[in-house]
N, C-alpha and C. Protein backbone atom coordinates (compact mmCIF):
# COMPACT_ATOMS: atom_id res chain seq x y z
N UNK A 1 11.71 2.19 6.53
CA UNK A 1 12.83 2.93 7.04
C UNK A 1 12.35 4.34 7.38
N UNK A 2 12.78 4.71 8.87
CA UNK A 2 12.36 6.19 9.05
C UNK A 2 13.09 7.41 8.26
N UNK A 3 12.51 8.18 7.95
CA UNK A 3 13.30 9.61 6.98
C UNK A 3 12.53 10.79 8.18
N UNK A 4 13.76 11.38 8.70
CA UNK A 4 14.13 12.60 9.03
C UNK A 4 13.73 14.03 8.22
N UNK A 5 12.30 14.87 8.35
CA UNK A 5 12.56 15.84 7.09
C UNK A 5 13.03 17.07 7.93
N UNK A 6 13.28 17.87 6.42
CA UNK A 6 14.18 19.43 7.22
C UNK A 6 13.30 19.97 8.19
N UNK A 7 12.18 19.71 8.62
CA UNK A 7 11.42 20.17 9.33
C UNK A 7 11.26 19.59 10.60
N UNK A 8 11.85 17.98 10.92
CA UNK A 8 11.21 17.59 12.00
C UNK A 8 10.80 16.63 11.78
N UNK A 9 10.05 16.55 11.06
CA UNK A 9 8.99 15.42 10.97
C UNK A 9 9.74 14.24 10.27
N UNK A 10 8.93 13.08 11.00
CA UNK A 10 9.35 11.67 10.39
C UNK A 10 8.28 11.08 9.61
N UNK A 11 8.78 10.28 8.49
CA UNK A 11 7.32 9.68 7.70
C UNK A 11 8.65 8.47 7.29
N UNK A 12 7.84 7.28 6.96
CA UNK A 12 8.52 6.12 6.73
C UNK A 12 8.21 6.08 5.22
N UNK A 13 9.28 5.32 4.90
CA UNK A 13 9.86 5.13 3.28
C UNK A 13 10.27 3.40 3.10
N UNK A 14 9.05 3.01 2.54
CA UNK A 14 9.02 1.49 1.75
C UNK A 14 10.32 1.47 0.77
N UNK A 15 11.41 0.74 1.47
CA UNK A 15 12.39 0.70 0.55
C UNK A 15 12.44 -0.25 -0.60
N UNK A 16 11.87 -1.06 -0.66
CA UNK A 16 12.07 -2.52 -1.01
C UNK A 16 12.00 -4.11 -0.56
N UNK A 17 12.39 -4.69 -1.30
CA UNK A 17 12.29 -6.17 -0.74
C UNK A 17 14.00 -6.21 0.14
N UNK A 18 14.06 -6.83 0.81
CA UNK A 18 15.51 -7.31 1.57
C UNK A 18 15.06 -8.79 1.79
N UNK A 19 16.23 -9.55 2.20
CA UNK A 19 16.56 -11.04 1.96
C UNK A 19 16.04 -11.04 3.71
N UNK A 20 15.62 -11.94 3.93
CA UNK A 20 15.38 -12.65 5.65
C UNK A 20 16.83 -12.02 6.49
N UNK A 21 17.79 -12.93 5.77
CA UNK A 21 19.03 -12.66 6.85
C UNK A 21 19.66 -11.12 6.66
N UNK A 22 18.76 -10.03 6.30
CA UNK A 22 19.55 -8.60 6.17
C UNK A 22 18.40 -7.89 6.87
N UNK A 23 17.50 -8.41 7.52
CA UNK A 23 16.73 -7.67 8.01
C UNK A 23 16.89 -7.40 9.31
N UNK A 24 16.23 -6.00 10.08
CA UNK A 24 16.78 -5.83 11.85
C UNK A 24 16.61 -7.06 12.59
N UNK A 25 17.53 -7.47 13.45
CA UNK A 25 18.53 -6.15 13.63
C UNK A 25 19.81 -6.29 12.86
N UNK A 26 20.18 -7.30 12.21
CA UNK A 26 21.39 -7.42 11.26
C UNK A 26 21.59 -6.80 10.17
N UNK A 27 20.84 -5.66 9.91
CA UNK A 27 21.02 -4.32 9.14
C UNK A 27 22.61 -4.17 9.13
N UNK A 28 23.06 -4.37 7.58
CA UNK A 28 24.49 -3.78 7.87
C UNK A 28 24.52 -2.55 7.31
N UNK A 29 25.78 -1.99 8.01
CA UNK A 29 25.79 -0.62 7.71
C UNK A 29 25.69 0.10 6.87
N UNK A 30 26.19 -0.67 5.63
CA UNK A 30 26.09 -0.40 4.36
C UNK A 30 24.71 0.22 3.89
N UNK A 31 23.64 -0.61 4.52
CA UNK A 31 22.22 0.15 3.65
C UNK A 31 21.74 1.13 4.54
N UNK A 32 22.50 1.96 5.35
CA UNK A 32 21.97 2.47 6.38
C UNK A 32 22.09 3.67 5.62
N UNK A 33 21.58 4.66 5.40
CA UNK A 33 21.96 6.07 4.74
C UNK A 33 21.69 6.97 5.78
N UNK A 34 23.06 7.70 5.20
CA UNK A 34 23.16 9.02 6.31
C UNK A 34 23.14 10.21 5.29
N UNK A 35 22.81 10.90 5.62
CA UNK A 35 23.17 13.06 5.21
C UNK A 35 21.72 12.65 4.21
N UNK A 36 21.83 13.74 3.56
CA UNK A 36 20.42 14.23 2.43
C UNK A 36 20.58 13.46 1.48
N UNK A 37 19.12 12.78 1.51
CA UNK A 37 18.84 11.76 0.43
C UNK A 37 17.52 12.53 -0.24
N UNK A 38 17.47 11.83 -1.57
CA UNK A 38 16.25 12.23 -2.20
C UNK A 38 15.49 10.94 -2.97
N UNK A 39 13.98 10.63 -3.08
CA UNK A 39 13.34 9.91 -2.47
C UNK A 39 12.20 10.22 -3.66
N UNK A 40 11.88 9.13 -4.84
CA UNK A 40 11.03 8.84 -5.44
C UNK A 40 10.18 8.41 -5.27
N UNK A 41 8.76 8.41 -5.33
CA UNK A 41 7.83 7.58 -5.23
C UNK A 41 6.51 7.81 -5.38
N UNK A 42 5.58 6.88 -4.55
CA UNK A 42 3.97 7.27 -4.24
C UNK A 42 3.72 7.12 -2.60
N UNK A 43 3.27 8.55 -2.64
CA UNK A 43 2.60 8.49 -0.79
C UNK A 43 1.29 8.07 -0.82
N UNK A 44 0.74 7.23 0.69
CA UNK A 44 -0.10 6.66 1.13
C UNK A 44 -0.57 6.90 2.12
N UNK A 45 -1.58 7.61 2.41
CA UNK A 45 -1.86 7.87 3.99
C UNK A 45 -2.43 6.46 3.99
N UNK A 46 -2.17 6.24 5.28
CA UNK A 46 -2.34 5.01 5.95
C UNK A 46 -2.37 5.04 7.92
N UNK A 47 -3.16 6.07 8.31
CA UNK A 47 -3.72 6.46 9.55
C UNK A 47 -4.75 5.57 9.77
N UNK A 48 -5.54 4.65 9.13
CA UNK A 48 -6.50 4.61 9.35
C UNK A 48 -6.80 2.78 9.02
N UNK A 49 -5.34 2.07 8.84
CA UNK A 49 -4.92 1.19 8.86
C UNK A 49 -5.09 0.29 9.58
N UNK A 50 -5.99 -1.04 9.28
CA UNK A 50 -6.78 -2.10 10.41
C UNK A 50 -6.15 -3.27 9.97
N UNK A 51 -5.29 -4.10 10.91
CA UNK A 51 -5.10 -5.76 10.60
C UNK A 51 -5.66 -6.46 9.39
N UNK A 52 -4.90 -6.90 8.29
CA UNK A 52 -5.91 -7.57 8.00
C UNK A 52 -6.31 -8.71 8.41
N UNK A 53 -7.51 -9.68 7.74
CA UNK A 53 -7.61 -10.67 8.36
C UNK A 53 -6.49 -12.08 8.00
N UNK A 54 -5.82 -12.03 7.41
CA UNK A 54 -4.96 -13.47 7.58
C UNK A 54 -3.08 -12.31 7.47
N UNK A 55 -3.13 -11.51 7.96
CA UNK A 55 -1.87 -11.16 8.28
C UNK A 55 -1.60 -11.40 9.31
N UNK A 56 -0.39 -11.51 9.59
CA UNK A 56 0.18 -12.36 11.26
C UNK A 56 0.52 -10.95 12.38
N UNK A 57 0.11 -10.96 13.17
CA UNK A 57 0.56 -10.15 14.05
C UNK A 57 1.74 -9.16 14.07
N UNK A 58 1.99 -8.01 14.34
CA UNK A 58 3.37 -7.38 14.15
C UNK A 58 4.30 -7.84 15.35
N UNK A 59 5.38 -7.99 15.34
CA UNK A 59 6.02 -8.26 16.41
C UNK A 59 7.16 -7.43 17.05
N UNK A 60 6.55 -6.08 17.36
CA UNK A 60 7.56 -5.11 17.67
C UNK A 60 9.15 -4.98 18.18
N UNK A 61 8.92 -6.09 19.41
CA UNK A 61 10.27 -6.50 20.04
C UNK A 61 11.64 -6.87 19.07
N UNK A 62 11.05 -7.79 17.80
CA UNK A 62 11.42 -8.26 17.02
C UNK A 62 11.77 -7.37 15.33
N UNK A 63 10.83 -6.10 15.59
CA UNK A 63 11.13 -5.41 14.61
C UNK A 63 10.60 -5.89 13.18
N UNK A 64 9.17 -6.35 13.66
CA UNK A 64 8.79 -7.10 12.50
C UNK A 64 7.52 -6.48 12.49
N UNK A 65 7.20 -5.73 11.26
CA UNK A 65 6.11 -5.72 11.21
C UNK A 65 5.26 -5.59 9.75
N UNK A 66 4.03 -6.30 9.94
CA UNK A 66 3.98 -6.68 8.61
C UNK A 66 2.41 -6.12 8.20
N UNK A 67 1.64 -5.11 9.15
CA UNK A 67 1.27 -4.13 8.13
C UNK A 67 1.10 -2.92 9.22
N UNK A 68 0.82 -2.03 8.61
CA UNK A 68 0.98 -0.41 9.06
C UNK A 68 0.31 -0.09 10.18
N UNK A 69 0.75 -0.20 11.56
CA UNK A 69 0.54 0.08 12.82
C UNK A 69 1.34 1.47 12.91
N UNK A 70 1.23 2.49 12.80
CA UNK A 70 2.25 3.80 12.54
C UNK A 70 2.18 4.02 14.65
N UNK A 71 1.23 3.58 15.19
CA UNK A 71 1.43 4.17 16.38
C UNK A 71 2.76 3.63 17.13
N UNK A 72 2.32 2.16 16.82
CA UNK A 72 3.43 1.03 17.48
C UNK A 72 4.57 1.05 16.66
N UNK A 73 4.54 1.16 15.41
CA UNK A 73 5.96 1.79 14.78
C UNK A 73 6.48 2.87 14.87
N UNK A 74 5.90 4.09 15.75
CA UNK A 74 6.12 5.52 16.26
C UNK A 74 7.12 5.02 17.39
N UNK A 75 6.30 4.31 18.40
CA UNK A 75 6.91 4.14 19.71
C UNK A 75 8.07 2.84 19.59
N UNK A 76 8.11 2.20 18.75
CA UNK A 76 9.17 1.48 18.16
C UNK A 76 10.39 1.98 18.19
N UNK A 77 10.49 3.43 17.49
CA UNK A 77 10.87 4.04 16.91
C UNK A 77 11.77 5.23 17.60
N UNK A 78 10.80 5.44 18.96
CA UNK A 78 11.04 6.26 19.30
C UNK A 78 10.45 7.88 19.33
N UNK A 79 9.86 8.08 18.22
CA UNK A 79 9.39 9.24 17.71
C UNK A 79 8.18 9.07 17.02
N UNK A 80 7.14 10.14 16.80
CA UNK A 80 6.05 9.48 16.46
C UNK A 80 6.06 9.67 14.92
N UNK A 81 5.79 9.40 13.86
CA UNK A 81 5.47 9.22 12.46
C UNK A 81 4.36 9.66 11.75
N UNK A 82 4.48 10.49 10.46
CA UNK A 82 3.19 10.97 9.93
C UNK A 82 2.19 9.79 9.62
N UNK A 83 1.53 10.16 9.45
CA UNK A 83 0.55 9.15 8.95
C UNK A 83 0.25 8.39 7.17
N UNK A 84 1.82 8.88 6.72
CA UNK A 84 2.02 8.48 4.88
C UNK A 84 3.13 7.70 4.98
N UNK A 85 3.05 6.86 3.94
CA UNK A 85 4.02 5.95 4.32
C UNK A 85 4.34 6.31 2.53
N UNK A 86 5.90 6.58 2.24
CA UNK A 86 6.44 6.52 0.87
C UNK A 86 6.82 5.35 0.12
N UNK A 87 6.44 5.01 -0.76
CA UNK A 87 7.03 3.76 -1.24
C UNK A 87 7.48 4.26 -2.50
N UNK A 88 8.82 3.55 -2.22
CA UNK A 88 9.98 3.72 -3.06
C UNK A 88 9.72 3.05 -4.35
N UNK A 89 9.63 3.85 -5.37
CA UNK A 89 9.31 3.55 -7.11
C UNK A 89 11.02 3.94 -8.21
N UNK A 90 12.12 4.13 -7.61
CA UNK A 90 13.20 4.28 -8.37
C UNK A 90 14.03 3.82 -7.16
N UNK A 91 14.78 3.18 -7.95
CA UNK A 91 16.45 2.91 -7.11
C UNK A 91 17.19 3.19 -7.61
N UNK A 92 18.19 3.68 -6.69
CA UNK A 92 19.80 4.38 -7.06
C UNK A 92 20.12 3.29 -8.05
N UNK A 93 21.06 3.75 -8.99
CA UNK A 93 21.13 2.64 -10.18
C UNK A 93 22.88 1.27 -9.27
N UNK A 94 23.68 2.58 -7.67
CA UNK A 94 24.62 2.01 -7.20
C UNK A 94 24.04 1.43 -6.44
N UNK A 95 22.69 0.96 -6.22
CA UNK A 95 22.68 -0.22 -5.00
C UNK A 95 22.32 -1.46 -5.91
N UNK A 96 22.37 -2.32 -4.27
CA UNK A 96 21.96 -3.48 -5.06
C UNK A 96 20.66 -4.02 -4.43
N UNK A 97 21.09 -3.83 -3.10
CA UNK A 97 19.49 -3.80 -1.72
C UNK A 97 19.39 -2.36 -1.11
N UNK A 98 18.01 -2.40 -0.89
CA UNK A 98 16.80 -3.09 -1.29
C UNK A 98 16.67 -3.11 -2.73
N UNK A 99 15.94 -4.13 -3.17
CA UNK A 99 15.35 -4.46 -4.67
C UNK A 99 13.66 -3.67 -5.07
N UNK A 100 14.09 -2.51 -5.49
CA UNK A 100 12.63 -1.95 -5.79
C UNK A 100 12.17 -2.02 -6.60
N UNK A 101 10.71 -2.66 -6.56
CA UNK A 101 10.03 -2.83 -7.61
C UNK A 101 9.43 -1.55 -8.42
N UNK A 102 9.53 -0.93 -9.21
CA UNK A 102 8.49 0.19 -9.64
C UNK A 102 7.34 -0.16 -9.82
N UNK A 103 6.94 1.10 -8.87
CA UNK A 103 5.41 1.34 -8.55
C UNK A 103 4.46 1.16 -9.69
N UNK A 104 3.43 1.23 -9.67
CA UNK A 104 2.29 1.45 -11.21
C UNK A 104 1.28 2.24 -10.25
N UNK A 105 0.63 3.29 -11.17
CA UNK A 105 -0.38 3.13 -11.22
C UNK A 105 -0.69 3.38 -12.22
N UNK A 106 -2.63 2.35 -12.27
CA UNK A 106 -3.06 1.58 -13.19
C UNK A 106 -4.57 1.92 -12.90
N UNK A 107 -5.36 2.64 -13.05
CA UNK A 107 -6.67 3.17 -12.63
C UNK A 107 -7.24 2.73 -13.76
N UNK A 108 -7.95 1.81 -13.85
CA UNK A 108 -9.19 0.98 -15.37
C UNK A 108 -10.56 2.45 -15.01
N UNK A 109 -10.47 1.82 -16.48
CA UNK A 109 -11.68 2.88 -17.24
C UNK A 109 -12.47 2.15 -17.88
N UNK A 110 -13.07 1.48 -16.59
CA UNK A 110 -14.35 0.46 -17.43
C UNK A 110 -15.57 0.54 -17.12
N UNK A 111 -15.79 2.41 -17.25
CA UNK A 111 -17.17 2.58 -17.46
C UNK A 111 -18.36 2.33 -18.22
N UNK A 112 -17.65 2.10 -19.72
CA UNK A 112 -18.67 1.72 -20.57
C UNK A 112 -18.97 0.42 -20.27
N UNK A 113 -17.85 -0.63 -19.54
CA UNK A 113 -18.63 -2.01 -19.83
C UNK A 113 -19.81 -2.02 -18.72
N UNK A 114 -19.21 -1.74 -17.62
CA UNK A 114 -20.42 -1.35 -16.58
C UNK A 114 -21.74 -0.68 -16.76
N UNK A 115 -21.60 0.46 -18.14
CA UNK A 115 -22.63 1.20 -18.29
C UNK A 115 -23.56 -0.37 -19.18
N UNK A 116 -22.88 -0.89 -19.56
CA UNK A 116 -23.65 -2.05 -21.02
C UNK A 116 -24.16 -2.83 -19.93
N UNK A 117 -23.34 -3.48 -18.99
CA UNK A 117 -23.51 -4.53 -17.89
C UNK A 117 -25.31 -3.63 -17.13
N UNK A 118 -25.32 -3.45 -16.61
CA UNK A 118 -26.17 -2.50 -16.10
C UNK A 118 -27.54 -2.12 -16.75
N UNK A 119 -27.36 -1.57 -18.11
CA UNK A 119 -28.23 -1.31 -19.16
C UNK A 119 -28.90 -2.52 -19.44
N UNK A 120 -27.99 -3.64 -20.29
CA UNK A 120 -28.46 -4.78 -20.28
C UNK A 120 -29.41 -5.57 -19.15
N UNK A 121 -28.56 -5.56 -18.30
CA UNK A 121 -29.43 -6.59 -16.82
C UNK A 121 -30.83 -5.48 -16.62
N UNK A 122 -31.13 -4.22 -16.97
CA UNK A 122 -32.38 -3.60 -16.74
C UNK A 122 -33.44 -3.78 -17.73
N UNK A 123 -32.72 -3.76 -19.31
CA UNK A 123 -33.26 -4.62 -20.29
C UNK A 123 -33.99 -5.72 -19.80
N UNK A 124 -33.03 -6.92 -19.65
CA UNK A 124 -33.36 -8.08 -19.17
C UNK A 124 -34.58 -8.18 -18.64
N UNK A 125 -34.73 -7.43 -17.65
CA UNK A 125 -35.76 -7.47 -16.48
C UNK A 125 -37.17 -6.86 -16.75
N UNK A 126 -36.68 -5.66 -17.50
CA UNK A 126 -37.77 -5.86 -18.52
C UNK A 126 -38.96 -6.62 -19.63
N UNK A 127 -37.56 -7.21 -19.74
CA UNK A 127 -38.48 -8.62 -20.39
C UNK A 127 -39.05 -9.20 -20.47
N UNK A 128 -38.32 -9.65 -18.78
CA UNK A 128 -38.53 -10.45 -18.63
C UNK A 128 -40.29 -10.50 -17.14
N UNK A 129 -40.42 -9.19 -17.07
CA UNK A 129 -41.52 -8.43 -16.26
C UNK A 129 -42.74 -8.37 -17.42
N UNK A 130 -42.43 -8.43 -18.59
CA UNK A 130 -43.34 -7.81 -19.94
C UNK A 130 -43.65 -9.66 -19.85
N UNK A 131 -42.66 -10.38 -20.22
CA UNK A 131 -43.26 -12.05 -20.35
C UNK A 131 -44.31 -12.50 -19.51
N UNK A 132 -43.71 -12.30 -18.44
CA UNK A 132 -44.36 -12.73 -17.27
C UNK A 132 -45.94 -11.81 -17.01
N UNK A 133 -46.23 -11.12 -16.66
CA UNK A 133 -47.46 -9.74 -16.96
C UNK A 133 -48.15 -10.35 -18.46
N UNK A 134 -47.59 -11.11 -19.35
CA UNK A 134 -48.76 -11.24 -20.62
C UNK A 134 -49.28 -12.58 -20.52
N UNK A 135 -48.28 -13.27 -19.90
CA UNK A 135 -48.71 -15.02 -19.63
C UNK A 135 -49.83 -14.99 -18.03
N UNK A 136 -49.77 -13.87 -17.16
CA UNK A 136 -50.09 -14.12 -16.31
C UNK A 136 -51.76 -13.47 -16.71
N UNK A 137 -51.91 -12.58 -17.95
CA UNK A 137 -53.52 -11.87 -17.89
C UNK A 137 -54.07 -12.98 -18.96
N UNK A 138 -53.31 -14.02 -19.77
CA UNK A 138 -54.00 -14.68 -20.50
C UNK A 138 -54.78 -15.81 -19.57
């Protein structure tokens, strides 16, 4: 969904999941928000955004699009779009759609096993360079 800021600028806002039959253009009015809203979440620049390989084509005409083309969703649109896309991590407790999932983030701290993983396999090779070098001068 596009958001309007006090400045001008447009940046799109991941609302949620919606059902097949509530999606454009049968948007009812109801989830349409008007005047000053305020807007939880995590931003994503996503300028730099390539197809993936088994995602299906966007289908602009259709208002479908299913990953981050910001140019073709600019001119979609009408107006062109920053290059962050917000995704919505709280919902008003009065809606009911969209259904937002809260966000995570979850950054692992699995340096030490990597440091052991690593250490070990150089060990190893050691070894296994020392075995080989004593069987090969006998």
């Amino acid at each position: 969904m596009p958001l309007l800021l006090t400045n001008g600028d447009v940046i799109l806002i991941e609302r949620g999941w919606m059902p097949e039959d509530l999606l454009p253009p049968q948007v009812p009015s109801g989830l349409k928000v008007a005047g000053e809203v305020s807007i939880q979440g995590i931003a994503r620049f996503r300028a730099n955004d390539i197809q993936p390989a088994f995602v299906p084509d966007n289908r602009p005409l259709d208002r479908r699009f299913y990953w981050y083309d910001l140019i073709t969703i600019g001119a979609n649109l009408g107006y062109p779009v920053l290059p962050v896309v917000v995704s919505q991590s709280v919902q008003n407790p009065n809606d009911r759609l969209p259904y937002v999932s809260p966000a995570k983030m979850d950054l692992p701290n699995n340096h030490l096993s990597y440091a052991l993983t690593w250490y070990g396999l150089a060990i190893g090779l050691v070894i296994v360079f020392f075995v080989y070098s004593t069987q090969r001068a006998s």
